[in-house]
N, C-alpha and C. Protein backbone atom coordinates (compact mmCIF):
# COMPACT_ATOMS: atom_id res chain seq x y z
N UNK A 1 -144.56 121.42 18.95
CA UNK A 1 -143.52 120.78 19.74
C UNK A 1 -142.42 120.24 18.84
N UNK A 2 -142.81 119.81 17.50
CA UNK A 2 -141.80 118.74 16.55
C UNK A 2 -140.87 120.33 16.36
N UNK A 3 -141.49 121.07 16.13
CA UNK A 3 -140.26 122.64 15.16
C UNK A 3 -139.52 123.06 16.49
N UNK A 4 -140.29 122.92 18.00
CA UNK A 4 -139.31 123.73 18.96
C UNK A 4 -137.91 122.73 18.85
N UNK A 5 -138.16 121.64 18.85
CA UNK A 5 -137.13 120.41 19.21
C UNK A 5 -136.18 120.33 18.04
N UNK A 6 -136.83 120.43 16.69
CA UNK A 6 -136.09 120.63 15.66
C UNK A 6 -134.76 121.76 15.65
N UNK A 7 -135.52 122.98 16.21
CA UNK A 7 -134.67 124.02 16.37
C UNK A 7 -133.75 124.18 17.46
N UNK A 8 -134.09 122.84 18.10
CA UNK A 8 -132.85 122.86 19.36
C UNK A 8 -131.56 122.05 19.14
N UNK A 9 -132.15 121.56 18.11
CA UNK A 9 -131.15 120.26 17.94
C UNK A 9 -129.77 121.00 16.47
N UNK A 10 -130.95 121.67 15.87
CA UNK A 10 -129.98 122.81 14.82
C UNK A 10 -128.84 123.51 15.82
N UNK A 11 -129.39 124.34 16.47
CA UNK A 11 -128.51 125.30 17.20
C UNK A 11 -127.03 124.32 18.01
N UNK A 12 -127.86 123.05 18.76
CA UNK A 12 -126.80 122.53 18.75
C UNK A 12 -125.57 121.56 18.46
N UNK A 13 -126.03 121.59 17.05
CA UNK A 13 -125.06 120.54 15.81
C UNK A 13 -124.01 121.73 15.56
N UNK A 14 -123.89 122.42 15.59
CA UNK A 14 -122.11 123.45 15.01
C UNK A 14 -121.44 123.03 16.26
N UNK A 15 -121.87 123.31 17.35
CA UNK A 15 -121.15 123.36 18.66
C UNK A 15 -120.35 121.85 19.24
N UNK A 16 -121.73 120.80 18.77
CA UNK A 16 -121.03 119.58 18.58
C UNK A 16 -119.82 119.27 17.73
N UNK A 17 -119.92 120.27 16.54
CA UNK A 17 -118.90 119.70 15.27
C UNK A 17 -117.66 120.18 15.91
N UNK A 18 -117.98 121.52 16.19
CA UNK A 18 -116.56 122.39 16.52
C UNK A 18 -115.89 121.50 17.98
N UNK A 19 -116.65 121.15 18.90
CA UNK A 19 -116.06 120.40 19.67
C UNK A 19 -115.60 118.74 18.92
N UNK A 20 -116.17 118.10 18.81
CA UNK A 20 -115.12 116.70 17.46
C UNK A 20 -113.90 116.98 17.03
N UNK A 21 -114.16 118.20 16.65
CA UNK A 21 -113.18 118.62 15.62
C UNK A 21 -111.69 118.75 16.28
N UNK A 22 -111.66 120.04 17.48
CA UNK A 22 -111.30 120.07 18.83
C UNK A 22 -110.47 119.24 19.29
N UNK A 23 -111.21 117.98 19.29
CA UNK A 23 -110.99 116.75 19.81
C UNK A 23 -110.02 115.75 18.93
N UNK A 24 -110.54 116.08 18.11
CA UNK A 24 -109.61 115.20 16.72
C UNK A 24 -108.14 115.61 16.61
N UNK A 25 -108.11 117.09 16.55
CA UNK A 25 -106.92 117.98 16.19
C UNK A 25 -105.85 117.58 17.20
N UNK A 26 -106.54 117.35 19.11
CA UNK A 26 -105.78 116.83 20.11
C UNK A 26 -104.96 116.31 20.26
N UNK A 27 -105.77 114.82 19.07
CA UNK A 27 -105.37 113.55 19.39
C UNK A 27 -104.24 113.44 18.44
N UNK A 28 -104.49 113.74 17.34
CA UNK A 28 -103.85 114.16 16.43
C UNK A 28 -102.08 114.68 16.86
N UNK A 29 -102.73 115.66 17.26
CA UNK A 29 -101.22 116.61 17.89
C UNK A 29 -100.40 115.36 18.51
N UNK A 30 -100.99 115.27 19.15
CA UNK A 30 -100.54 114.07 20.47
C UNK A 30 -99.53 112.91 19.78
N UNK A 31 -100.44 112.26 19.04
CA UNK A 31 -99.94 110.86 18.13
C UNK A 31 -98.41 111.32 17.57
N UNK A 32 -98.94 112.87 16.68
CA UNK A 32 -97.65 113.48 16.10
C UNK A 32 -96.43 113.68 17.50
N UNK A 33 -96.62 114.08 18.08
CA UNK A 33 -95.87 114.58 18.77
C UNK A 33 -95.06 113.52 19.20
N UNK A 34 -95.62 112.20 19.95
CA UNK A 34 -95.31 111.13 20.32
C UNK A 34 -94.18 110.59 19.38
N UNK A 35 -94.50 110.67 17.90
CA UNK A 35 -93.53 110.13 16.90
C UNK A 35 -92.34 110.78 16.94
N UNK A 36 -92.61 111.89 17.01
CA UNK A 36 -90.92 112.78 16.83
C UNK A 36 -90.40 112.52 17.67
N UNK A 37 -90.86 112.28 18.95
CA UNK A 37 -90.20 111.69 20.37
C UNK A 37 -89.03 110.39 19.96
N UNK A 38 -89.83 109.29 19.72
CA UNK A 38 -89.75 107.89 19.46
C UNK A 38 -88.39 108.38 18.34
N UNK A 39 -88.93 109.33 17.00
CA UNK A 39 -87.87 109.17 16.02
C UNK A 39 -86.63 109.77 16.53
N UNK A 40 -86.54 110.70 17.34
CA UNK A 40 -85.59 111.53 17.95
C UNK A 40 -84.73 110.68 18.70
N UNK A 41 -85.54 109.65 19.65
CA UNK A 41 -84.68 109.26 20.61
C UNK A 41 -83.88 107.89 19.54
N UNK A 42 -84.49 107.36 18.82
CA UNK A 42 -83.90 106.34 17.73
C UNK A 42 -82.55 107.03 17.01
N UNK A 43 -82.91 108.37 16.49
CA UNK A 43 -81.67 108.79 15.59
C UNK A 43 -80.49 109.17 16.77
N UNK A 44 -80.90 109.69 18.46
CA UNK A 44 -79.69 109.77 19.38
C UNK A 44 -78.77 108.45 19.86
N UNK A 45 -79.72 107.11 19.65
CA UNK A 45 -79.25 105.97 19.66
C UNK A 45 -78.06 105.82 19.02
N UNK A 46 -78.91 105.85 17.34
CA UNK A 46 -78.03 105.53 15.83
C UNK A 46 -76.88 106.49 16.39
N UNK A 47 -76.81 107.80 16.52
CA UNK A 47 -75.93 108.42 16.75
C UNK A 47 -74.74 108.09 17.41
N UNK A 48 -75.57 107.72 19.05
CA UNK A 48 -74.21 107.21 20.42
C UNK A 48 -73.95 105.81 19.46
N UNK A 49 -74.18 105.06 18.99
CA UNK A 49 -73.79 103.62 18.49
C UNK A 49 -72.46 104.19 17.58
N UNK A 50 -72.65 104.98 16.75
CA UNK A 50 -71.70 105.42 15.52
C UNK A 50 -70.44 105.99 16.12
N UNK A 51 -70.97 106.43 17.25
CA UNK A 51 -69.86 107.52 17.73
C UNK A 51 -68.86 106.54 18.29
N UNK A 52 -69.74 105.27 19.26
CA UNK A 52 -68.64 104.57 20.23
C UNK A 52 -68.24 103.30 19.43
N UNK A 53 -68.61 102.85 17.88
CA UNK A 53 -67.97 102.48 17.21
C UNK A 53 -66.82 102.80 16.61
N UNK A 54 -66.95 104.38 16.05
CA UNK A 54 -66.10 104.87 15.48
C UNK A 54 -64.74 104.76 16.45
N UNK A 55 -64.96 105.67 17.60
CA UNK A 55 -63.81 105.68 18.54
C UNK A 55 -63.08 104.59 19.32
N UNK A 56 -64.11 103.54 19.18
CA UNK A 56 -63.61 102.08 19.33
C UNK A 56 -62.45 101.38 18.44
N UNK A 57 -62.95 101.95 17.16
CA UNK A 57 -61.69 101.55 15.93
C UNK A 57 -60.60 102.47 15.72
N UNK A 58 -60.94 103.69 16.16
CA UNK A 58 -59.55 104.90 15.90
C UNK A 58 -58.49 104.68 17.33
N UNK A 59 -59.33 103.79 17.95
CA UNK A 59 -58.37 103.74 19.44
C UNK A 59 -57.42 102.43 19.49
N UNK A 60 -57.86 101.44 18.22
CA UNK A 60 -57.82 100.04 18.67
C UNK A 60 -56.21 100.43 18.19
N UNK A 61 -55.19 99.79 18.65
CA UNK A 61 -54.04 99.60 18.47
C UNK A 61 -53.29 99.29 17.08
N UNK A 62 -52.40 99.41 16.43
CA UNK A 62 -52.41 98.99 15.07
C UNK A 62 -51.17 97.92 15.35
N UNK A 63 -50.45 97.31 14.41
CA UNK A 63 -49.23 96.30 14.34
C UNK A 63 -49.41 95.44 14.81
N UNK A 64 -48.63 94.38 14.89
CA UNK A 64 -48.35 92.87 15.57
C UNK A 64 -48.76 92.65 16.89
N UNK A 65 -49.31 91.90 17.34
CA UNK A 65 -49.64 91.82 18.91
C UNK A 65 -48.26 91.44 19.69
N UNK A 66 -48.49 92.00 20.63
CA UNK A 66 -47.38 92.17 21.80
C UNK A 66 -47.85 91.34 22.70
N UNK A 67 -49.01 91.07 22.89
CA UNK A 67 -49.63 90.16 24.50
C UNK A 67 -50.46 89.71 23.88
N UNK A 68 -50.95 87.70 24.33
CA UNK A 68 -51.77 87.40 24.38
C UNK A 68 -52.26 87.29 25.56
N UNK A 69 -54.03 87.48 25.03
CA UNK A 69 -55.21 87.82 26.56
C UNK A 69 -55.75 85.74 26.33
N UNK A 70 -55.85 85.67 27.77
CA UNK A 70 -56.46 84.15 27.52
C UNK A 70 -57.42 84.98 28.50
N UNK A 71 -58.91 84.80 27.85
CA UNK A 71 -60.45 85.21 28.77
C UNK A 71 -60.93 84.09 29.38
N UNK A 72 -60.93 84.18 30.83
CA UNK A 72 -61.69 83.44 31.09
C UNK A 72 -62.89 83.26 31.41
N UNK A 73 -64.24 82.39 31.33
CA UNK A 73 -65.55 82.62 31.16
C UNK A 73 -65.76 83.13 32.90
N UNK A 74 -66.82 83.78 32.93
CA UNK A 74 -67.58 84.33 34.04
C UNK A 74 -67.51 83.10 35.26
N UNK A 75 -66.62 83.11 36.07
CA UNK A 75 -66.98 81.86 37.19
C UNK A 75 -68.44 82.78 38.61
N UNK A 76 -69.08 82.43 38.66
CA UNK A 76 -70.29 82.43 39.02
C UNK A 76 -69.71 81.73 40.77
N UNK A 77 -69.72 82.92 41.74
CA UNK A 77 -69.67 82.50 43.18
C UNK A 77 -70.43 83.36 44.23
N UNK A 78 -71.57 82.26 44.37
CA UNK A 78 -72.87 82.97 44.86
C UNK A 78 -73.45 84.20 44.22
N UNK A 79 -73.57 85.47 44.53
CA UNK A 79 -73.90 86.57 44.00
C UNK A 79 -73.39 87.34 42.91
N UNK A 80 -71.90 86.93 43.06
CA UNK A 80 -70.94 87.42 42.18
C UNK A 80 -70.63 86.89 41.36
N UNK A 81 -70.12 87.35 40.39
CA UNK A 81 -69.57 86.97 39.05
C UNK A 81 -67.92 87.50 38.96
N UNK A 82 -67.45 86.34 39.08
CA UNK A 82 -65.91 86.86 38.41
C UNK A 82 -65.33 87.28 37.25
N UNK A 83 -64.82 87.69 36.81
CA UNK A 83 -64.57 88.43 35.53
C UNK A 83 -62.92 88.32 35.46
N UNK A 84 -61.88 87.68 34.77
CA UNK A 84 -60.53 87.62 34.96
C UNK A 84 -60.07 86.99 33.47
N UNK A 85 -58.53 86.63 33.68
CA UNK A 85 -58.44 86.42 32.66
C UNK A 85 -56.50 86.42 32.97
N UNK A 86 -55.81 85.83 31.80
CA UNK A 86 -54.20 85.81 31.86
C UNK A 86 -53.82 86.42 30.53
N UNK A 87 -52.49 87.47 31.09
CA UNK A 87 -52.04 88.34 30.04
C UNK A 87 -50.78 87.70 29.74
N UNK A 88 -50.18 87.07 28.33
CA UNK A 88 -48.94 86.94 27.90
C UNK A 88 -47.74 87.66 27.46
N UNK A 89 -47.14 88.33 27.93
CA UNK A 89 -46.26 88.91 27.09
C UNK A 89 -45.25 87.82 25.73
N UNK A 90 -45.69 88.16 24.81
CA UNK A 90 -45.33 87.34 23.89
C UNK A 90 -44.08 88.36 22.95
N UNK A 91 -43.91 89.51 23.29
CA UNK A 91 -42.96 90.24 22.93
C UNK A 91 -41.33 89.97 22.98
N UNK A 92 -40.60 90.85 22.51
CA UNK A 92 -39.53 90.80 23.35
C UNK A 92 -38.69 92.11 23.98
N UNK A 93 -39.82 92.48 24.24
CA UNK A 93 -39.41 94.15 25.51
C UNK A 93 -40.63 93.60 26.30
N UNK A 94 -39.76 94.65 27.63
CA UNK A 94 -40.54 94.21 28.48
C UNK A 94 -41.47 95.55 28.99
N UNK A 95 -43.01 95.46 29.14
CA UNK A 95 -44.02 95.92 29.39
C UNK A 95 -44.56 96.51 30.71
N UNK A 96 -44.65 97.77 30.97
CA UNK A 96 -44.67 98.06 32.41
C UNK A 96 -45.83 98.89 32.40
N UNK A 97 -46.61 99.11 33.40
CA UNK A 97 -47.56 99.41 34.03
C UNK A 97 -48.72 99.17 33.08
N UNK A 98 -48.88 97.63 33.42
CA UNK A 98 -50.12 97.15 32.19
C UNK A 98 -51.48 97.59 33.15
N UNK A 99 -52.47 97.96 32.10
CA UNK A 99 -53.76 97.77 33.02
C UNK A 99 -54.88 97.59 31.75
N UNK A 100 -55.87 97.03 32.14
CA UNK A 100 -57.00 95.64 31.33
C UNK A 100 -57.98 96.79 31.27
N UNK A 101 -58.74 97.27 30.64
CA UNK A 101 -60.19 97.65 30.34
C UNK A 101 -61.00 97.06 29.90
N UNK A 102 -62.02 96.90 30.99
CA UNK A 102 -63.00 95.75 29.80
C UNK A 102 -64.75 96.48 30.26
N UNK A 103 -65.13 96.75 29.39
CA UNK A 103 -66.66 96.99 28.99
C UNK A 103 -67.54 96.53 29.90
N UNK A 104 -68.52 97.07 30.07
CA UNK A 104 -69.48 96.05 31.25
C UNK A 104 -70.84 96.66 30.71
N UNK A 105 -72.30 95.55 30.76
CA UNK A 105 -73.46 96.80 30.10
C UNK A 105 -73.96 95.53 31.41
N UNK A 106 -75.01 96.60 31.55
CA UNK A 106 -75.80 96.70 32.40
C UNK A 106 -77.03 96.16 31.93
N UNK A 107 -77.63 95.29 32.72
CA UNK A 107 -78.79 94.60 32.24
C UNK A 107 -80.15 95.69 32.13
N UNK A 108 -80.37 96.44 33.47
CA UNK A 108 -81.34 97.47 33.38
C UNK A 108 -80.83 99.06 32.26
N UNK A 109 -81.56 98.83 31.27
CA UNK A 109 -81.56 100.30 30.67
C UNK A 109 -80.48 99.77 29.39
N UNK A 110 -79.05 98.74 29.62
CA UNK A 110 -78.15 98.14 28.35
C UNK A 110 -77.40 99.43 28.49
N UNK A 111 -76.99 100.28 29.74
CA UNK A 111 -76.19 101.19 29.71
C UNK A 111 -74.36 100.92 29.70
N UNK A 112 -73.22 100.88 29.03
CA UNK A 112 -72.12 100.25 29.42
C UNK A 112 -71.49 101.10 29.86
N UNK A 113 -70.42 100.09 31.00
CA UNK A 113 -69.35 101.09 31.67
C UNK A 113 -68.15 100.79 31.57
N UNK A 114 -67.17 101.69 31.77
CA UNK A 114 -65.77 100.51 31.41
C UNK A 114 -65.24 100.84 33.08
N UNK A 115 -64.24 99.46 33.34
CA UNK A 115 -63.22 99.30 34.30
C UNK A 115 -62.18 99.14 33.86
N UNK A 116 -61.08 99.74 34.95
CA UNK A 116 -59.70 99.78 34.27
C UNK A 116 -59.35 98.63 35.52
N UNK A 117 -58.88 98.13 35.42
CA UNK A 117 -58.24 97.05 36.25
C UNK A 117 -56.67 96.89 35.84
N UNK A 118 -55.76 96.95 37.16
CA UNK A 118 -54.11 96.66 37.26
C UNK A 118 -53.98 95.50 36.99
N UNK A 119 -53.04 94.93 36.06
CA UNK A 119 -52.22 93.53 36.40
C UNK A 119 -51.68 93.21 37.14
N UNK A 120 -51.18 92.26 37.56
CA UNK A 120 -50.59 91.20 38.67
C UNK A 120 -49.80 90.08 38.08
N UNK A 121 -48.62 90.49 38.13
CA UNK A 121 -47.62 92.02 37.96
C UNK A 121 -48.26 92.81 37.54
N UNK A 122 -47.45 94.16 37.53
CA UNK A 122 -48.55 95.47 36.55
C UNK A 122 -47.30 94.73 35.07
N UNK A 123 -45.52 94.82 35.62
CA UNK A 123 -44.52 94.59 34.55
C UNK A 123 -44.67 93.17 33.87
N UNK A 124 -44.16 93.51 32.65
CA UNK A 124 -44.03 91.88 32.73
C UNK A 124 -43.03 91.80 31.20
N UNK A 125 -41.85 90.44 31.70
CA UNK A 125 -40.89 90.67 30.42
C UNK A 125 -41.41 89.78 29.85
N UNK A 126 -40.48 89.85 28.96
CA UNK A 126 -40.81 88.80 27.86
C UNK A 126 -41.42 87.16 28.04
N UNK A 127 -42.00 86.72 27.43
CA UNK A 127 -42.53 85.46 27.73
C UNK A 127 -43.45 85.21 29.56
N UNK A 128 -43.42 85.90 30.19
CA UNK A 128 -44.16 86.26 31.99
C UNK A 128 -45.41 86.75 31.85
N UNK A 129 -45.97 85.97 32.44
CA UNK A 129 -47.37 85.83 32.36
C UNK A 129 -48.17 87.14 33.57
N UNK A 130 -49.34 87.45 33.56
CA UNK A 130 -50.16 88.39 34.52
C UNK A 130 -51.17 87.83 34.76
N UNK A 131 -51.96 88.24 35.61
CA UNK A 131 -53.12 88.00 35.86
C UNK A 131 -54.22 89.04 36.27
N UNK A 132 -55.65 89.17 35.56
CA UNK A 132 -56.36 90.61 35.81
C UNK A 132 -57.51 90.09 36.86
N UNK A 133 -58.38 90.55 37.51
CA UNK A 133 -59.21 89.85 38.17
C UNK A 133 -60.26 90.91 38.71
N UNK A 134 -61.86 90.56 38.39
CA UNK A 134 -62.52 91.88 38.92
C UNK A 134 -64.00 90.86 39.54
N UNK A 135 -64.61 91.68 40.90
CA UNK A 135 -65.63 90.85 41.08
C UNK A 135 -66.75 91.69 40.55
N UNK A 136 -68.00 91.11 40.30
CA UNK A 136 -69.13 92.20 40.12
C UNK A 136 -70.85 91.33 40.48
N UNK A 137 -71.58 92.17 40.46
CA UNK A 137 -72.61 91.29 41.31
C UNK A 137 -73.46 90.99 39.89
N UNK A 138 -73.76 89.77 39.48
CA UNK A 138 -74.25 89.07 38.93
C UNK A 138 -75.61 89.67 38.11
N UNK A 139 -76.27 90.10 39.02
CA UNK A 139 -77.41 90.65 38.94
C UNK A 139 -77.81 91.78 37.82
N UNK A 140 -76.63 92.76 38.21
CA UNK A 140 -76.42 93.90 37.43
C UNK A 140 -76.06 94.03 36.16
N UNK A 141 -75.21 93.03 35.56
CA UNK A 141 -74.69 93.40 34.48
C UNK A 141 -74.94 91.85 33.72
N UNK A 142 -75.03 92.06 32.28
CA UNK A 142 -75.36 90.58 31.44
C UNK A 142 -74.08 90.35 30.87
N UNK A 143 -73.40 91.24 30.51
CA UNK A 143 -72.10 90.50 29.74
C UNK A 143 -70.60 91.38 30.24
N UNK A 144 -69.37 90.91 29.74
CA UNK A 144 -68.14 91.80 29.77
C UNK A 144 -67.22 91.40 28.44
N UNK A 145 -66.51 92.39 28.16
CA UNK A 145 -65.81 92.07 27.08
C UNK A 145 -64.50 93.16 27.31
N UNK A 146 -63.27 92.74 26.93
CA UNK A 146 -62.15 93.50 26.61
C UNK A 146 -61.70 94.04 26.18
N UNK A 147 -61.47 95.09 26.10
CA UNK A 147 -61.58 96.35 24.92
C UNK A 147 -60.23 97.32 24.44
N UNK A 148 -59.66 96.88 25.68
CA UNK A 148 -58.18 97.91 25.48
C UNK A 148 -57.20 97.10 26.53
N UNK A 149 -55.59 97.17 26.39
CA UNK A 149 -54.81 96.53 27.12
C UNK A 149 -54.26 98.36 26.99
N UNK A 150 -53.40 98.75 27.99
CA UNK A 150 -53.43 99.50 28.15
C UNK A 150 -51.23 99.59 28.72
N UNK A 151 -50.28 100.31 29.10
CA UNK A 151 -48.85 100.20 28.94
C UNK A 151 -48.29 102.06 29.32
N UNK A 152 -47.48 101.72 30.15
CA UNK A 152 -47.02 103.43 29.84
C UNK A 152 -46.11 103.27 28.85
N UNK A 153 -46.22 104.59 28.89
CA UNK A 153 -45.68 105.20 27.43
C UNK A 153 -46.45 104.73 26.06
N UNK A 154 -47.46 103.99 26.07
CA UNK A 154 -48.12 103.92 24.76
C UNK A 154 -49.76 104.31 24.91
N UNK A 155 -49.82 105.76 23.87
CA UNK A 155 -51.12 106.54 24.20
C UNK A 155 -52.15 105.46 23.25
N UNK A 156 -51.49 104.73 22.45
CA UNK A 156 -52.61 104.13 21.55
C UNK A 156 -53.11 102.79 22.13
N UNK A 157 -52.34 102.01 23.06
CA UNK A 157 -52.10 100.91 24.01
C UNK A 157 -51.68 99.92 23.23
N UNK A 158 -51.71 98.61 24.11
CA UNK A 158 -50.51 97.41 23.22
C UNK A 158 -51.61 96.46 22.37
N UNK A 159 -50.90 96.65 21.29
CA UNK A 159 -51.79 95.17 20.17
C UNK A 159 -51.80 93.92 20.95
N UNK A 160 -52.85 93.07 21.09
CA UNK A 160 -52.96 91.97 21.02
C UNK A 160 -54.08 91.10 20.89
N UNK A 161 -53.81 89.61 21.06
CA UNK A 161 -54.90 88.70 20.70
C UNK A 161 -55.43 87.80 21.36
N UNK A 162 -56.43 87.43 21.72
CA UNK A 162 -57.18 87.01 22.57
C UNK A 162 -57.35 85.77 21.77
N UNK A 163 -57.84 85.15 23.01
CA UNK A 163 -57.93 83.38 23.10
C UNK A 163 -58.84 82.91 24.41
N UNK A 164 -59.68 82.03 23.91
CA UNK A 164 -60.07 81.20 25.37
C UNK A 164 -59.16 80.73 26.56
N UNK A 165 -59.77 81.55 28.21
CA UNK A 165 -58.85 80.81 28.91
C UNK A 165 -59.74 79.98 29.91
N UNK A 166 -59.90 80.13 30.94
CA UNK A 166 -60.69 78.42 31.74
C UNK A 166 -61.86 79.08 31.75
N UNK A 167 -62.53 77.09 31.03
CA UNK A 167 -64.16 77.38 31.33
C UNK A 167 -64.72 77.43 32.61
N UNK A 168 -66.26 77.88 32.37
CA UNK A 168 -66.60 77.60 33.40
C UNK A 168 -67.45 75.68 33.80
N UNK A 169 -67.03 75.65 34.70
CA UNK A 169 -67.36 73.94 34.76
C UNK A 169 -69.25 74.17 34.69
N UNK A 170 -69.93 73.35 34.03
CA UNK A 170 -71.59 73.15 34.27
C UNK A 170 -71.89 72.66 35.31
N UNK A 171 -72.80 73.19 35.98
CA UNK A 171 -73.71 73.31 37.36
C UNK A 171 -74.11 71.38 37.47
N UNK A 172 -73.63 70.93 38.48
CA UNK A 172 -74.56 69.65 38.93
C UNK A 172 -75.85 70.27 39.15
N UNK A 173 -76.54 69.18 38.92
CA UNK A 173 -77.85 68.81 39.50
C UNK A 173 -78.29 68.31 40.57
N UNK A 174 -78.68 69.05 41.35
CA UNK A 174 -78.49 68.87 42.82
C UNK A 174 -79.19 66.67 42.92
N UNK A 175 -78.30 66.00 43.70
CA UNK A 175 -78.46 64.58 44.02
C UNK A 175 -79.63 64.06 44.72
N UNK A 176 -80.63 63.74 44.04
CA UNK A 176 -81.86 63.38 44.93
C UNK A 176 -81.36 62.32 45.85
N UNK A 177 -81.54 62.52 47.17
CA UNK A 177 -81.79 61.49 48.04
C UNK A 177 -83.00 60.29 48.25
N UNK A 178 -82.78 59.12 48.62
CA UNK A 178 -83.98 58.24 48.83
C UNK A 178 -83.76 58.14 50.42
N UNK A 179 -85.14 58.10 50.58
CA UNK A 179 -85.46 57.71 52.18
C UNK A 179 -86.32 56.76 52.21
N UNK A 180 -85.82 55.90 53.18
CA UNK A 180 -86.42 54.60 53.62
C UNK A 180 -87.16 54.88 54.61
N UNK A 181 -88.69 54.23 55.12
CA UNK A 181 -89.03 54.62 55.96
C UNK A 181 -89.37 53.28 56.61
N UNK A 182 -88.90 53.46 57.56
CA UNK A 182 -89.32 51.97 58.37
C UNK A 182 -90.56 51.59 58.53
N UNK A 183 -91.35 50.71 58.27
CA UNK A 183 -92.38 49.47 58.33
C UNK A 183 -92.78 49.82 60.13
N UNK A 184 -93.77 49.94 60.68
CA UNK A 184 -93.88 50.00 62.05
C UNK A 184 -94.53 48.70 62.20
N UNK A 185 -93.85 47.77 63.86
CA UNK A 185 -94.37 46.48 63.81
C UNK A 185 -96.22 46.56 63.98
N UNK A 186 -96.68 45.73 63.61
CA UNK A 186 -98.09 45.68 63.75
C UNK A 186 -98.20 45.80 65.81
N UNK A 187 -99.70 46.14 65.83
CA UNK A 187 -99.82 46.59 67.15
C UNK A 187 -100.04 44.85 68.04
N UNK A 188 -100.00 44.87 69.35
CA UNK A 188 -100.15 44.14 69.81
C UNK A 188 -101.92 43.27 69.71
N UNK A 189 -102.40 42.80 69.48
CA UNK A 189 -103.66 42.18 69.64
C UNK A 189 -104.29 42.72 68.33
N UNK A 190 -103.74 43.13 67.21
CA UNK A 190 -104.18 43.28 66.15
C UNK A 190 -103.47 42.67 65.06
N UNK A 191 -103.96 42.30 63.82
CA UNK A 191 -103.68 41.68 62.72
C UNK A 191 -103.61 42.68 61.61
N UNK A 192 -102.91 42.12 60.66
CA UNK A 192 -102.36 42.76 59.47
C UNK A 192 -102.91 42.36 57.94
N UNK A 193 -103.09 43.22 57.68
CA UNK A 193 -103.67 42.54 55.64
C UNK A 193 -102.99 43.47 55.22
N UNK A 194 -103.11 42.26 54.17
CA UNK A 194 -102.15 42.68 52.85
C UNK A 194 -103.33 42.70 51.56
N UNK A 195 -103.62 44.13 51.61
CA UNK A 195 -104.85 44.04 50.46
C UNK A 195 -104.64 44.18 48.42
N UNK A 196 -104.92 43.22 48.32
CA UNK A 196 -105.11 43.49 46.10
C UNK A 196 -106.68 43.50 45.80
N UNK A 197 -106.81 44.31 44.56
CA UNK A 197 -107.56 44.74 44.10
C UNK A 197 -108.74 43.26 44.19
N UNK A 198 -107.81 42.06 43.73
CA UNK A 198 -108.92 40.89 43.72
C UNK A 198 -108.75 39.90 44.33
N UNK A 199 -107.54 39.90 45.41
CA UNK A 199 -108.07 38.82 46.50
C UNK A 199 -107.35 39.49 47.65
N UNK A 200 -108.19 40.11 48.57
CA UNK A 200 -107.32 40.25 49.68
C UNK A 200 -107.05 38.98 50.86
N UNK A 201 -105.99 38.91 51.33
CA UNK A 201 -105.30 37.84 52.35
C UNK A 201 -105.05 38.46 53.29
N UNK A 202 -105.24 37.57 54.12
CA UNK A 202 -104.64 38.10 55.84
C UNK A 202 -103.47 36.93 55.89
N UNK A 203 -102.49 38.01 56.43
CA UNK A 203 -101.14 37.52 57.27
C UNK A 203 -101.47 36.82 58.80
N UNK A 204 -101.20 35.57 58.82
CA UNK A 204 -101.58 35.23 60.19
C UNK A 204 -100.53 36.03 61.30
């Protein structure tokens, strides 16, 4: 009985190995495979980052600023988030068909989008102020930023410089109320105590 069992257990130790082995090579593959994924999608990152840097700086305007931007912080009304801001013409020509681009990323995924938004005026002469204004739902997006002022006739758009414009005011704290609650008179044909830990008294 010990040699039949012996010889069963021989025959099936290769079959075990070759399956481990099998098994190893799988996992193996797998792990590898997984990495080139991970490194691939990292170097398409590095990539889109380089690219929308680069074209961010070959676009940015060159010379003296023509308009100052006053930003104003995110005013927060109910769901929405306002996004606005005042354009200066600080030049001395006057500026026609202005329009604001400003960046937007998205909280799910950090995907960004841009909006072009008209001024109000679109013209504006010398020293005349604009105003840009966009709503967006709160929820969706974590930040905005300004990226291009934009002018006909100029393909590169107009230089300028930005500055803080109105904060946003800080949130009260909602006002706790106190409530008084009225004392109910004692009942008719019954008496009242006033109890302490070490002498209680009755109220006649």
């Amino acid at each position: 009985m010990d040699t039949i069992h012996l010889d069963t257990e021989a025959k099936r130790s290769p079959l075990t190995l070759i399956t481990a082995f099998l098994c190893a090579l799988a996992i193996t593959g797998l792990l590898f495979g997984g990495y080139l994924i991970l490194r691939r999608r990292h170097a398409e990152r590095e990539l889109a980052a380089q690219q929308a840097e680069q074209a961010q700086s070959q676009a940015k305007p060159a010379g003296p600023a023509l308009v100052q931007v006053y930003e104003d912080d995110a005013m927060i009304k109910g769901a929405q988030a306002v996004l606005g801001g005042t354009v200066v013409n600080i030049s001395s020509e006057t500026l026609s068909d202005i329009t604001v681009e400003l960046e937007l990323k998205r909280r799910s995924g950090g995907a960004t989008e841009t909006r072009s938004l008209t001024l109000a005026p679109k013209d504006l002469m010398p020293e005349q102020r604009g105003r840009y204004e966009l709503s967006v739902l709160s929820r969706d997006y974590s930040y905005a930023r300004l990226v291009r002022i934009n002018s006909k006739g100029r393909s590169t758009g107009i230089p300028f410089k930005s500055a803080q414009g109105a904060q946003r005011q800080p949130e009260r704290p909602p006002q706790s109320k106190t409530v008084i609650v009225p004392k109910p008179p004692p009942r008719k044909g019954e008496e009242e105590f006033i109890n302490t830990p070490d002498n209680p008294s009755r109220v006649p």
